[in-house]
PDB file of N, CA and C in Angstrom:
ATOM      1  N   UNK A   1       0.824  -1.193   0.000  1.00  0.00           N
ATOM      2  CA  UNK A   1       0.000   0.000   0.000  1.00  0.00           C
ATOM      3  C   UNK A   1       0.875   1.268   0.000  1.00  0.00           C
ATOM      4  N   UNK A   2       1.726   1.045   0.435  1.00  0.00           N
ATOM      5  CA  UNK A   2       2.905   2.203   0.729  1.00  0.00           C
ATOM      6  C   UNK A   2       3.496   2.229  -1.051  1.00  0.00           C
ATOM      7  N   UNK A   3       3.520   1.570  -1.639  1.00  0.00           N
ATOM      8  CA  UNK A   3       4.107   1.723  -2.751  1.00  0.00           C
ATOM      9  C   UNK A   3       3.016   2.191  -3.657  1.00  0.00           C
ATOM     10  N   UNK A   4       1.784   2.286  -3.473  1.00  0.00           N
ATOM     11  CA  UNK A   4       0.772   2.829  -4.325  1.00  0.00           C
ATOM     12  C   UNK A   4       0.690   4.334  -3.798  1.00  0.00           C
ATOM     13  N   UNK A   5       0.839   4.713  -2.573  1.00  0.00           N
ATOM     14  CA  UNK A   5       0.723   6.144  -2.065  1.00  0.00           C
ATOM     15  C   UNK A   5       1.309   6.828  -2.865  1.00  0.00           C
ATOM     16  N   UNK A   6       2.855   6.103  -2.651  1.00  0.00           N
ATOM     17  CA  UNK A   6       4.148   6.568  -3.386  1.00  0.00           C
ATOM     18  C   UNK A   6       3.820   7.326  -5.100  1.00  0.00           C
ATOM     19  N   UNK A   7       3.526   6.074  -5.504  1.00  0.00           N
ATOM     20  CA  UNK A   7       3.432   6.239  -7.371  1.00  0.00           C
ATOM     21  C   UNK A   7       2.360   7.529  -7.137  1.00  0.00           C
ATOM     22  N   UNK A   8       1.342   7.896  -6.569  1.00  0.00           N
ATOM     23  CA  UNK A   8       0.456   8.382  -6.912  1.00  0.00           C
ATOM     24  C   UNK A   8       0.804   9.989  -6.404  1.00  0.00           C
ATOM     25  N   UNK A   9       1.744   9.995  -5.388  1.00  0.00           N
ATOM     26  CA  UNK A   9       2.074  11.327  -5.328  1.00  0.00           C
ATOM     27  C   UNK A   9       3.318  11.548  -5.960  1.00  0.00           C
ATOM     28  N   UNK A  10       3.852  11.092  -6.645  1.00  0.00           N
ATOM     29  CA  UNK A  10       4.339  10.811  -7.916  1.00  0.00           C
ATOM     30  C   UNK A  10       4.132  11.441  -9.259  1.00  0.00           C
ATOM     31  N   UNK A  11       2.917  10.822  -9.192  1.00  0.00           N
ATOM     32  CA  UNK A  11       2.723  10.846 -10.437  1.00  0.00           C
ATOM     33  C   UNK A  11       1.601  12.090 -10.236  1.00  0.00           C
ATOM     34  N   UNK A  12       1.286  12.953  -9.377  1.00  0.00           N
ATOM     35  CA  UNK A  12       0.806  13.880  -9.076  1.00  0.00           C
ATOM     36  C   UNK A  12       2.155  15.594  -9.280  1.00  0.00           C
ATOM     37  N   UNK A  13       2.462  14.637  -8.891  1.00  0.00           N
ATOM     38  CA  UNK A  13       4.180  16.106  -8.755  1.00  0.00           C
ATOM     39  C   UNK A  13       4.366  16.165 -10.445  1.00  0.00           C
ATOM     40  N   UNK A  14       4.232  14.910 -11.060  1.00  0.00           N
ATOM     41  CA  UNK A  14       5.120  14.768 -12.967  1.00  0.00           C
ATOM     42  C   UNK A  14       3.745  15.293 -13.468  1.00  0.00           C
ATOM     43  N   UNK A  15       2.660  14.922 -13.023  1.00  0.00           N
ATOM     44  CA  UNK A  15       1.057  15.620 -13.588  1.00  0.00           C
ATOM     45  C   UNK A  15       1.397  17.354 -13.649  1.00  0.00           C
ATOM     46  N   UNK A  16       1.596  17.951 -12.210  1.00  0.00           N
ATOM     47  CA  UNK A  16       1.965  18.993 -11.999  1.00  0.00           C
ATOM     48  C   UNK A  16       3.055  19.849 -13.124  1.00  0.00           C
ATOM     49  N   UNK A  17       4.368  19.497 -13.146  1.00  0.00           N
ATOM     50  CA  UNK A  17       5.389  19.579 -13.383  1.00  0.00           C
ATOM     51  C   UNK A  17       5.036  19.783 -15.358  1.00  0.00           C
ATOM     52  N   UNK A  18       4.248  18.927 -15.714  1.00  0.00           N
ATOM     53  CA  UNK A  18       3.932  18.714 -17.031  1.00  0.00           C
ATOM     54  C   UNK A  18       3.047  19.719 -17.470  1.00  0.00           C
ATOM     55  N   UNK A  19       2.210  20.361 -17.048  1.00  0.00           N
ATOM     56  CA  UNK A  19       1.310  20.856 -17.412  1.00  0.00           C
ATOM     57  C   UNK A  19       1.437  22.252 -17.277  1.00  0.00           C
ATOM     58  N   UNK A  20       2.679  22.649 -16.078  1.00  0.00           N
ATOM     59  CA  UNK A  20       3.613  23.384 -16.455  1.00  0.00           C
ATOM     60  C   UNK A  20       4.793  23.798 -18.075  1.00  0.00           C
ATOM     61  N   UNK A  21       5.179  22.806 -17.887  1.00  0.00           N
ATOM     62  CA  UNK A  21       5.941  22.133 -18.833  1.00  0.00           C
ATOM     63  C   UNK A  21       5.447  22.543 -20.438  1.00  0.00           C
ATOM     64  N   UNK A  22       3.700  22.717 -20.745  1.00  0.00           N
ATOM     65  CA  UNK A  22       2.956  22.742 -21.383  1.00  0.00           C
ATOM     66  C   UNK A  22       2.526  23.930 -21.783  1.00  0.00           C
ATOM     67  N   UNK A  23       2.931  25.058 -20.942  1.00  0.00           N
ATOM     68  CA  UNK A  23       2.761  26.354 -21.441  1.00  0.00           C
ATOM     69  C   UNK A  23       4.207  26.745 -22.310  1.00  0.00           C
ATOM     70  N   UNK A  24       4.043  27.143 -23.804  1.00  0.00           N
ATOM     71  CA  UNK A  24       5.067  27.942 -24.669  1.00  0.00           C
ATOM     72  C   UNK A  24       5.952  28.489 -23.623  1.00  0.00           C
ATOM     73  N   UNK A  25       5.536  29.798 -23.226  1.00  0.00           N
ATOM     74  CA  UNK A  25       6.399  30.807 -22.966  1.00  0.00           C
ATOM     75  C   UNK A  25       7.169  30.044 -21.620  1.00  0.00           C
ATOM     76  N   UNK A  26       6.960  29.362 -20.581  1.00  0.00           N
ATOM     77  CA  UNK A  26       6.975  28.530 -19.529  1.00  0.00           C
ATOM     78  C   UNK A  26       8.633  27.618 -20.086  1.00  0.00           C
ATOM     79  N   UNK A  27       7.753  27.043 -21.179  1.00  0.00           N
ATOM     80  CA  UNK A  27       8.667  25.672 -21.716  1.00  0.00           C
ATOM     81  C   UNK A  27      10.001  26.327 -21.964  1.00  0.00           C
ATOM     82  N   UNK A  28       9.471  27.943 -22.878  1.00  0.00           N
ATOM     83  CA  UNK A  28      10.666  28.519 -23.033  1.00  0.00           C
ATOM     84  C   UNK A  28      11.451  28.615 -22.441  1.00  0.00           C
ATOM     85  N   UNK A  29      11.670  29.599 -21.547  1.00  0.00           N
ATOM     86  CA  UNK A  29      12.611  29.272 -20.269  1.00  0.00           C
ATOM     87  C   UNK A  29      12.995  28.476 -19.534  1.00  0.00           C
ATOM     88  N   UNK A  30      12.374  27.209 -19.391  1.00  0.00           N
ATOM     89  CA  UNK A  30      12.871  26.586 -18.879  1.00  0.00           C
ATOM     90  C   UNK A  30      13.901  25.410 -19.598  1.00  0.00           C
ATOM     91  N   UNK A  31      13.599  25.232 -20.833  1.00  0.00           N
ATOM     92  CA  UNK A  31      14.160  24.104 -21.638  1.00  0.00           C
ATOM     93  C   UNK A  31      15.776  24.345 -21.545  1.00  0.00           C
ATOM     94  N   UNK A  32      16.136  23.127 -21.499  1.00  0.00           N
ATOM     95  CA  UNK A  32      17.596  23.022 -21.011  1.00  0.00           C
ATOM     96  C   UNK A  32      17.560  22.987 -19.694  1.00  0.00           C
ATOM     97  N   UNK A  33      16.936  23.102 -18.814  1.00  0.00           N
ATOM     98  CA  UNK A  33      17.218  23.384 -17.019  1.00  0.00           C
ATOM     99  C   UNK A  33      16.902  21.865 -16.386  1.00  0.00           C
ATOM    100  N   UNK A  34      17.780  22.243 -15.383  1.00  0.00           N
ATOM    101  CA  UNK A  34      17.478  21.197 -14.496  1.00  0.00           C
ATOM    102  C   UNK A  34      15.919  20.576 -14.209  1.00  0.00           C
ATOM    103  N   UNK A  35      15.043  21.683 -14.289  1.00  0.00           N
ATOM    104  CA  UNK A  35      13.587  21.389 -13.817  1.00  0.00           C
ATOM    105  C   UNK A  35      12.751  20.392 -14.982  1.00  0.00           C
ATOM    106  N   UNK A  36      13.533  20.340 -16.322  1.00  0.00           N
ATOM    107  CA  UNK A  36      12.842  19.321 -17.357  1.00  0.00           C
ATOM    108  C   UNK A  36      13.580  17.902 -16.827  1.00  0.00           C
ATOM    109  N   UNK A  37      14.745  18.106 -16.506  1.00  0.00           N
ATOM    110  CA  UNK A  37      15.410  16.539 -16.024  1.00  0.00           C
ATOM    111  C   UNK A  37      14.595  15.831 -15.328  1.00  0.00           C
ATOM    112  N   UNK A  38      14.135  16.971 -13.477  1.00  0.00           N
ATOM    113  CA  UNK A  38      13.794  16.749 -12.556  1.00  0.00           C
ATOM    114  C   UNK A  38      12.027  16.454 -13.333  1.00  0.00           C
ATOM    115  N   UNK A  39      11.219  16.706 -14.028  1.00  0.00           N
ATOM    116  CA  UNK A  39      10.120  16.229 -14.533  1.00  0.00           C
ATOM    117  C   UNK A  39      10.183  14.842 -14.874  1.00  0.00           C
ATOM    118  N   UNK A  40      11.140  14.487 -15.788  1.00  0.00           N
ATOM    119  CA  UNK A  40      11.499  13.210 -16.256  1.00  0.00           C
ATOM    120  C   UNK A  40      11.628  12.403 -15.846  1.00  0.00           C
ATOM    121  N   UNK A  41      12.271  12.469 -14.749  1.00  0.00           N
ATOM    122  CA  UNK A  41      12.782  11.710 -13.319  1.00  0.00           C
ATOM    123  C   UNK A  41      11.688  11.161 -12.630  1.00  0.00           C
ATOM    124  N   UNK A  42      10.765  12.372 -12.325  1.00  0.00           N
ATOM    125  CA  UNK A  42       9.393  11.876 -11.604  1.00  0.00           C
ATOM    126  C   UNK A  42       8.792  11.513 -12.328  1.00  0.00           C
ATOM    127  N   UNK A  43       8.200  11.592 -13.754  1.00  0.00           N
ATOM    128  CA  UNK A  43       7.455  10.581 -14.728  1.00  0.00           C
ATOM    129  C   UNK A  43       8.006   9.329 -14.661  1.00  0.00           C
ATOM    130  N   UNK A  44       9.309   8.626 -14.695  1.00  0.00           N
ATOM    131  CA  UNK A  44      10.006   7.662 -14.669  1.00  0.00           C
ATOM    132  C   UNK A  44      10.198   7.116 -13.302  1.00  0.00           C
ATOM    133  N   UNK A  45      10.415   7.745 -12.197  1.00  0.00           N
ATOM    134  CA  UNK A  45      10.467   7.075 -10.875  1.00  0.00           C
ATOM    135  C   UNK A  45       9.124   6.794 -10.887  1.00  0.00           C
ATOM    136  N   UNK A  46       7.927   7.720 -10.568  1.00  0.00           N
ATOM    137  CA  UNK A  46       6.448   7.026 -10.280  1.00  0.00           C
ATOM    138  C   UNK A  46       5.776   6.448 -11.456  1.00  0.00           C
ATOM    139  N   UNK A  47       6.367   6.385 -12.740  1.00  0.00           N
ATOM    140  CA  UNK A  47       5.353   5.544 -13.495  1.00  0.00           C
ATOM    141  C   UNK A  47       6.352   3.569 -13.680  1.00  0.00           C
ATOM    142  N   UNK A  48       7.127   3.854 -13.369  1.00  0.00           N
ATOM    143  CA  UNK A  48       7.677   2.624 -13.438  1.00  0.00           C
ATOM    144  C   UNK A  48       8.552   2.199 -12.806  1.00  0.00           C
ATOM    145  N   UNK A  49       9.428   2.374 -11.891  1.00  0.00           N
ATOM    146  CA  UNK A  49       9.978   2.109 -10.632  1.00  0.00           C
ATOM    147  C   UNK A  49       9.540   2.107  -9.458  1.00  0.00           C
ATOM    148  N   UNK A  50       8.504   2.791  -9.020  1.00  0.00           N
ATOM    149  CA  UNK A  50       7.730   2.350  -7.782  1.00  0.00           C
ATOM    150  C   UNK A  50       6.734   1.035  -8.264  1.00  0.00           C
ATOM    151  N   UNK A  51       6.235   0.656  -9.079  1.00  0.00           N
ATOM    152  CA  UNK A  51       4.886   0.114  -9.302  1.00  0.00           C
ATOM    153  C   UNK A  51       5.596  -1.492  -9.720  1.00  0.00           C
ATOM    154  N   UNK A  52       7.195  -1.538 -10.257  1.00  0.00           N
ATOM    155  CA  UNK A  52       7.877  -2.654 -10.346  1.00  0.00           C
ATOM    156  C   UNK A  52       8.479  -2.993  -9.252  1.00  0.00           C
ATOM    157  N   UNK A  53       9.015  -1.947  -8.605  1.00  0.00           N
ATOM    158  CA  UNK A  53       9.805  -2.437  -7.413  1.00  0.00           C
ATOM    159  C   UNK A  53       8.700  -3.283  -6.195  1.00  0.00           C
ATOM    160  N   UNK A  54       7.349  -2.606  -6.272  1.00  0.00           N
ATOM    161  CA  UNK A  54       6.273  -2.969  -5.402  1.00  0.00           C
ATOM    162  C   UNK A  54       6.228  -4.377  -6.412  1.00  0.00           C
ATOM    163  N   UNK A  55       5.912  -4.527  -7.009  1.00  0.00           N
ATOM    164  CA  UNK A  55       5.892  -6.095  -7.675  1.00  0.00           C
ATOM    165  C   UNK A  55       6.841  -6.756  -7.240  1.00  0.00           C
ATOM    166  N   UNK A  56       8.062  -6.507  -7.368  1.00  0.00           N
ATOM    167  CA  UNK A  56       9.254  -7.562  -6.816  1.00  0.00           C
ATOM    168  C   UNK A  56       9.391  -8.053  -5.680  1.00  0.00           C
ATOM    169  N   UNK A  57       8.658  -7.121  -4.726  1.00  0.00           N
ATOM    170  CA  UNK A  57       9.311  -6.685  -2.615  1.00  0.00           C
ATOM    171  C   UNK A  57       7.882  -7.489  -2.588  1.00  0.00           C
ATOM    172  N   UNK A  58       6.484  -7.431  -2.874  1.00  0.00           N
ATOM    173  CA  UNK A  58       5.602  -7.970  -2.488  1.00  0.00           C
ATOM    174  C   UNK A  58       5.142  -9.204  -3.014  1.00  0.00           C
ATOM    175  N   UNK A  59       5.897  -9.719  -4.050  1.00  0.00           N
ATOM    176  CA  UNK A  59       5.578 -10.869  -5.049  1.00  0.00           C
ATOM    177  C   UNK A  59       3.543 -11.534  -5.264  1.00  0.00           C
ATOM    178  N   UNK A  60       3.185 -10.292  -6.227  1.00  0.00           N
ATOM    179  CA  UNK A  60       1.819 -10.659  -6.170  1.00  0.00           C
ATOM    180  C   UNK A  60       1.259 -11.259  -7.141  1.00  0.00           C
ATOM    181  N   UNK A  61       1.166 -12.753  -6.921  1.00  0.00           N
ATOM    182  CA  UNK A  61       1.408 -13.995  -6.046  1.00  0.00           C
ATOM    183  C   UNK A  61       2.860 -14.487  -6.142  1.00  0.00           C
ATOM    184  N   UNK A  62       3.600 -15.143  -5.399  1.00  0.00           N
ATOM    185  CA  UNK A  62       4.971 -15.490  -5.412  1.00  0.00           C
ATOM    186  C   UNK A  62       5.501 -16.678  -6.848  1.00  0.00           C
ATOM    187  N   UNK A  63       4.122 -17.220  -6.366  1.00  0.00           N
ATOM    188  CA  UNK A  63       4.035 -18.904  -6.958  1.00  0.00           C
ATOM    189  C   UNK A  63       2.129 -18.854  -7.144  1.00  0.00           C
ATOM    190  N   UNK A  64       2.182 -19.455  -8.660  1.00  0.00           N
ATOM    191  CA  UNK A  64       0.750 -20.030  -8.538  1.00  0.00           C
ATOM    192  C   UNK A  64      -0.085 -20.837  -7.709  1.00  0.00           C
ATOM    193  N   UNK A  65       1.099 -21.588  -6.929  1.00  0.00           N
ATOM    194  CA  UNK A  65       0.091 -22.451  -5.588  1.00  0.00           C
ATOM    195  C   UNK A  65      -0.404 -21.437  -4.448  1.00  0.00           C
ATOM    196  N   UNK A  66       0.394 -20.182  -4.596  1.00  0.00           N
ATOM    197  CA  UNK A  66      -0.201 -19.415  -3.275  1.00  0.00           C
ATOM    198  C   UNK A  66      -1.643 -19.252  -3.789  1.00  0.00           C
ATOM    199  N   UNK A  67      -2.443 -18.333  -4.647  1.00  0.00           N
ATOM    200  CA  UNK A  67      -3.293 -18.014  -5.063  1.00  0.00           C
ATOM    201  C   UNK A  67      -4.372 -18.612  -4.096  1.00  0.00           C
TER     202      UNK A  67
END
């Protein structure tokens, strides 16, 4: 459950960050900066490193006999 909190405020900050990201004059200035990396980062940490790593640490199901 802790790993779904995670992705979702996550993926709330890269929601944020993007839609920023999405205004011309905005994009302008910022392109090249650290703050497009740091977008990327959080699209990529909460859309697919929290939601795999929670697959691996919780194994859901380990083995088909658990089920």
């Amino acid at each position: 459950m802790l790993f779904c909190i995670g992705f979702l405020f996550q993926f709330l900050i890269a929601g944020l960050t993007g839609i920023m990201l999405a205004s011309s004059p905005f994009d302008w200035q910022l392109s090249g900066s650290y703050f497009v990396v740091a977008h990327f980062h959080y699209v990529i940490v909460g859309g697919i490193c929290l939601p795999s790593s929670e697959r691996f640490i919780t194994g859901i199901p380990k083995s088909p006999d658990e089920c």
